[in-house]
Protein backbone atom coordinates (compact mmCIF):
# COMPACT_ATOMS: atom_id res chain seq x y z
CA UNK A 1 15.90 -9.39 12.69
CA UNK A 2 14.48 -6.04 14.27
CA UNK A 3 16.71 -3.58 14.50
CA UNK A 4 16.12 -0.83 17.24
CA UNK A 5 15.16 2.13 14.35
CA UNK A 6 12.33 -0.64 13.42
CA UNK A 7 13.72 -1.50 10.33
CA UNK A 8 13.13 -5.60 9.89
CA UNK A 9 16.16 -6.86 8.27
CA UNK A 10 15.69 -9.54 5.70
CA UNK A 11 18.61 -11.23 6.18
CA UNK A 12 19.94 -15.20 4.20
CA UNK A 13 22.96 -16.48 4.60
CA UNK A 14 24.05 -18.66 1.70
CA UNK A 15 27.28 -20.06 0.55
CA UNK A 16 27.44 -21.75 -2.82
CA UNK A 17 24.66 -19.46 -5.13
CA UNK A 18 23.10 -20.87 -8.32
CA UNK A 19 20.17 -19.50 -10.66
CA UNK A 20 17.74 -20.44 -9.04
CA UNK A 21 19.32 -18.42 -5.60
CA UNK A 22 19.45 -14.88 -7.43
CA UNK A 23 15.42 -15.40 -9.11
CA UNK A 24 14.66 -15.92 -4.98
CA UNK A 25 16.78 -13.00 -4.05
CA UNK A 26 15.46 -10.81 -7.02
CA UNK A 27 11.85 -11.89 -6.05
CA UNK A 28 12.92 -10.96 -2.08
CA UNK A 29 14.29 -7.51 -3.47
CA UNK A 30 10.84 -6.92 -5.00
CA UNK A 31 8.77 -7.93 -2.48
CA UNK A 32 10.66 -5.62 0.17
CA UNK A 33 10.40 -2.77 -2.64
CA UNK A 34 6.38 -3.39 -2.38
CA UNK A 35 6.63 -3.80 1.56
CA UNK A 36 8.13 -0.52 2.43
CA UNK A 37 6.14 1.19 -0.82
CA UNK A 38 2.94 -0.07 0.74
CA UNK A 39 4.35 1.12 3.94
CA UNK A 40 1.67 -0.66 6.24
CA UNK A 41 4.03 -2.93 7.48
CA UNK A 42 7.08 -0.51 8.65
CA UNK A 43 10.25 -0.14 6.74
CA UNK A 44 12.13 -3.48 5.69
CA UNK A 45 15.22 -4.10 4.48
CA UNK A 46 17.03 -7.09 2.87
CA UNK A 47 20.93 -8.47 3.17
CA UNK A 48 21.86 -11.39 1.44
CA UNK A 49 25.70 -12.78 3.09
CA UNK A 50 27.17 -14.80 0.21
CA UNK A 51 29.95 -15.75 2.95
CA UNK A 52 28.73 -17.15 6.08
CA UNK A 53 32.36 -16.39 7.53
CA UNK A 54 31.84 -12.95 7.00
CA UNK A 55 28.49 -12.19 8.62
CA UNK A 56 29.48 -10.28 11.37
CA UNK A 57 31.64 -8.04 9.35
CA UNK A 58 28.10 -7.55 6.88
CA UNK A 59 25.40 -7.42 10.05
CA UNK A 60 28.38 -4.36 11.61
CA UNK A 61 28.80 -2.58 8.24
CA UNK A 62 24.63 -2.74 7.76
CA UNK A 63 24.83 -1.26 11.68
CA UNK A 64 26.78 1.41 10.14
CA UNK A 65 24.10 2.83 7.89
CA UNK A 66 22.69 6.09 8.53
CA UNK A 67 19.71 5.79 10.78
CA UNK A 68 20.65 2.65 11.58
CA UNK A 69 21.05 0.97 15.30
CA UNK A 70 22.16 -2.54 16.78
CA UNK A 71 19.28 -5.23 16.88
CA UNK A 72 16.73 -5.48 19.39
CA UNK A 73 16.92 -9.40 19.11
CA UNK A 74 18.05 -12.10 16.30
CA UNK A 75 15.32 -13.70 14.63
């Protein structure tokens, strides 16, 4: 998702987690580390919601963030 600062937001929703989950997530955290170090494709960020009843809680509390501001549109 885009959020209005231009941050993209990275953002998986997953219930159950197994090892094979946190290698993706680890590679995800890395490759957004590259992204933004690279910094030809804007700033990214990445949110992983390990309860799908709790994503709006998560997606307000990342809205929270310093600099940060409500998405332009859901991807």
């Amino acid at each position: 998702m885009k959020l209005k600062d231009g941050t993209t937001l990275l953002l998986e929703i997953k219930g159950q987690e197994d090892n094979q989950d946190r290698a993706k997530h680890d590679a995800a955290h890395r490759w957004v580390s590259a992204v933004n170090n690279w910094g030809k494709l804007g700033k990214w960020a990445l949110h992983v919601c390990r309860n799908p009843n709790l994503i709006q809680r998560e997606l307000e509390y990342i809205l929270q963030m310093p600099g940060r501001t409500e998405p332009v549109a859901e991807a």
